[in-house]
Protein backbone atom coordinates (compact mmCIF):
# COMPACT_ATOMS: atom_id res chain seq x y z
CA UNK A 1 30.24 -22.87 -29.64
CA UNK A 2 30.69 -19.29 -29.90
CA UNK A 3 27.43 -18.48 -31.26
CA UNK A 4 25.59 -20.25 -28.59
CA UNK A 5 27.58 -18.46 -25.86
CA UNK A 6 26.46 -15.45 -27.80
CA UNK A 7 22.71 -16.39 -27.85
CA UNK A 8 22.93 -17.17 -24.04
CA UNK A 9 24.49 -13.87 -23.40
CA UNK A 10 22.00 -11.75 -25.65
CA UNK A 11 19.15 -13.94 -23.77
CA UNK A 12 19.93 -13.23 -19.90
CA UNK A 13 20.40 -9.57 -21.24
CA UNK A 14 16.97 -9.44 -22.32
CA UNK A 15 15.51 -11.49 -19.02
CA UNK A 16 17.44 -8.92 -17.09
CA UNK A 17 15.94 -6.17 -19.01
CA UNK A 18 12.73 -7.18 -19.36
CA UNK A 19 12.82 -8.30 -15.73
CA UNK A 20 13.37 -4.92 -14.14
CA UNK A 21 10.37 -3.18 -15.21
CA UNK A 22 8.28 -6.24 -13.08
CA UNK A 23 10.11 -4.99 -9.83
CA UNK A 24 8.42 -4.41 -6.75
CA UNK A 25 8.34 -0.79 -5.25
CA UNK A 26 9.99 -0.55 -2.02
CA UNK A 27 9.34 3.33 -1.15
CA UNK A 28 6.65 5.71 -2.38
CA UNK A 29 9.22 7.29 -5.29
CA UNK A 30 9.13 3.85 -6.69
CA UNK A 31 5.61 3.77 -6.50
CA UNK A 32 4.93 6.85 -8.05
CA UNK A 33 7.85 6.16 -10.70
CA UNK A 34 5.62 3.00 -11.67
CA UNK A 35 1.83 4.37 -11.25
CA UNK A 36 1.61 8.30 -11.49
CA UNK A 37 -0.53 8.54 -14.18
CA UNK A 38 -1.55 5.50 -15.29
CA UNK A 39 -4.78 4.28 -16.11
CA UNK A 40 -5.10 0.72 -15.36
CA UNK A 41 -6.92 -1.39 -18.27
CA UNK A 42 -8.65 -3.53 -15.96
CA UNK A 43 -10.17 -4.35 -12.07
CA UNK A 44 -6.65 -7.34 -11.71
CA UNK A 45 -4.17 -4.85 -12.65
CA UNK A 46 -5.36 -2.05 -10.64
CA UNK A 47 -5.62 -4.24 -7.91
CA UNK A 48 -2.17 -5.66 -8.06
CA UNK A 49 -1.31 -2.03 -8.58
CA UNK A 50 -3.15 -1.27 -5.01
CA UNK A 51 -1.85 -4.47 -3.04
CA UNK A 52 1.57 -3.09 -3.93
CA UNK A 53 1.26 0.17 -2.76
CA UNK A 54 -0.42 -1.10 0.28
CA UNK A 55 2.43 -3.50 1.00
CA UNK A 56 4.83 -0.30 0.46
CA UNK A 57 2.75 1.55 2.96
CA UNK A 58 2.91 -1.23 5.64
CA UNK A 59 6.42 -1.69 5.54
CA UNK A 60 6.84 2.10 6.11
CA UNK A 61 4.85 1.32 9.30
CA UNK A 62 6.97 -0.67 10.73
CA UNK A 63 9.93 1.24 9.80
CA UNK A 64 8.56 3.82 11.10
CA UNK A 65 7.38 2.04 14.44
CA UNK A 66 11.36 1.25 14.43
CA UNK A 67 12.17 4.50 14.51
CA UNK A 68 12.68 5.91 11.06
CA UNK A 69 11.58 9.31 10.40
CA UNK A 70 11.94 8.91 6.87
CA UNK A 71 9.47 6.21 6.82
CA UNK A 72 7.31 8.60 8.58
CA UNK A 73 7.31 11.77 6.47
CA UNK A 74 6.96 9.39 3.29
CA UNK A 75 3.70 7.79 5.03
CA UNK A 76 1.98 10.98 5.75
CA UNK A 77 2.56 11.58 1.83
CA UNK A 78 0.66 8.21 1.17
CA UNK A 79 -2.79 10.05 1.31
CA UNK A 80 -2.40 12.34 -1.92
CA UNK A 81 -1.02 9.66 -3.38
CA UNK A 82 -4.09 7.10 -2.59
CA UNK A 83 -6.56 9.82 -3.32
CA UNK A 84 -4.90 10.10 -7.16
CA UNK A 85 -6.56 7.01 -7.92
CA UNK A 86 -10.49 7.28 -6.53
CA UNK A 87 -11.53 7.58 -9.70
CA UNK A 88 -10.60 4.84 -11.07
CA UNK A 89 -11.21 2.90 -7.38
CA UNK A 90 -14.88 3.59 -8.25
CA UNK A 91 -15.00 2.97 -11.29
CA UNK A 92 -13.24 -0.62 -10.74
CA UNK A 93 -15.24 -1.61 -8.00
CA UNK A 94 -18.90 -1.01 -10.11
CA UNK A 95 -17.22 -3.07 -13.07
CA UNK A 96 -16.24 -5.62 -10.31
CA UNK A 97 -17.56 -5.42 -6.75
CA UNK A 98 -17.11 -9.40 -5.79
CA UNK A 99 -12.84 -8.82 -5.86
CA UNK A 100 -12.87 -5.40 -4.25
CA UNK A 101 -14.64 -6.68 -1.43
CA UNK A 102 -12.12 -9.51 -0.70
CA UNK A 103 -9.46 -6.31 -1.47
CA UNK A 104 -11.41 -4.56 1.43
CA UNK A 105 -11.77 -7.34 3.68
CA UNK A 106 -7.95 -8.14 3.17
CA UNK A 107 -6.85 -5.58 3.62
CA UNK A 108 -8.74 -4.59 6.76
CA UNK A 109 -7.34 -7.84 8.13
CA UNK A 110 -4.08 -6.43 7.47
CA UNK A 111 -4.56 -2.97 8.62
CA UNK A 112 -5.63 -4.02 11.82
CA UNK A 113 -2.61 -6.26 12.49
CA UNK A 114 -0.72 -2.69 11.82
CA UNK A 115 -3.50 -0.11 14.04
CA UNK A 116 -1.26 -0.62 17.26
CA UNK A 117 1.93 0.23 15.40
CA UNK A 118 0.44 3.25 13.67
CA UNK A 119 -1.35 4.54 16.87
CA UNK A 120 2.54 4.57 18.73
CA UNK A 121 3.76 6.17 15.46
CA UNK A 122 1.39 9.11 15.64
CA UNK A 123 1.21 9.24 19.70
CA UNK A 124 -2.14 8.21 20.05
CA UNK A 125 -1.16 5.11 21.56
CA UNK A 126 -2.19 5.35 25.24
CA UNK A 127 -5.79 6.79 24.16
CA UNK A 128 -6.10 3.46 21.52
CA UNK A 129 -5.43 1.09 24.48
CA UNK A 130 -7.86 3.19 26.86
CA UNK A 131 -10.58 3.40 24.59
CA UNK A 132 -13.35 1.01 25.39
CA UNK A 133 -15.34 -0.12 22.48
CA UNK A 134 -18.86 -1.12 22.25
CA UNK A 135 -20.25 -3.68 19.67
CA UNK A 136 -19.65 -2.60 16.08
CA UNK A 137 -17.81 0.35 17.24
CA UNK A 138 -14.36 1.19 15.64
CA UNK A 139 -11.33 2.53 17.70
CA UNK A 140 -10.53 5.24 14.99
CA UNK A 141 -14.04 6.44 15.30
CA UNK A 142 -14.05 6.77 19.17
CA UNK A 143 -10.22 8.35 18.89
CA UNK A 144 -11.43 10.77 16.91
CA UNK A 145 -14.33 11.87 19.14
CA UNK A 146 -12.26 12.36 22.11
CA UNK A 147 -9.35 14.22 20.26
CA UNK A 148 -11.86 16.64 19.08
CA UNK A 149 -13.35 17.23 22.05
């Protein structure tokens, strides 16, 4: 009896072990704890990789929509840490165009359900909900032209 309560106890140590290293990122330092650096061995794993960090940077949207200024200075860091993985984006998406176009079309789905949010966030709220579009026309596109000018 004593060596099986042993056994059980050795084996939920190593679940719990093993286990932590599958965790999810919830901010951007967990992101870059699990990713800086890595080179992904295939198109699923980077993928996974990029779904995560997306999910990461969505939930900082709405924090931020909440009112968390946290959230907000760890989004605006989101770009350099996007752009440390265009290389391998490209290369990924020749090896397998087919599942980085569902990527794309998902996650266009799901940064459009987040655009209003994001507008508020940055102020540029009342010039997204004035903005007529045109067919095939993109409200970032037309926000842009008339902050410029």
């Amino acid at each position: 009896m004593k060596k099986l309560f042993i056994y059980v106890i050795s084996g939920v140590f190593l679940l719990s072990a093993f286990s932590c290293g599958n965790k999810k990122a919830e901010n951007l330092a967990d992101l870059k704890k699990k990713y800086d650096g890595k080179e992904f061995k295939n198109c699923d794993k980077f993928l996974e990789a990029m779904n995560e960090s997306f999910d990461v940077y969505f939930s900082l949207i709405d924090k931020a929509y909440e009112g968390n200024e946290e959230a907000k200075k760890e989004m605006e860091e989101f770009d350099k840490y996007f752009n440390s993985f265009d290389s391998q984006a490209e290369k990924f998406e020749k090896e397998c165009p087919e599942k980085f176009e569902e990527f794309q079309k998902n996650l266009e789905k799901k940064m459009e359900e987040k655009m209003e949010k994001l507008m508020k966030i940055y102020g540029l709220d009342e010039l997204y909900n004035n903005t007529e579009m045109e067919e095939g026309e993109y409200a970032e596109d037309s926000i842009a032209e008339q902050v410029v000018e």
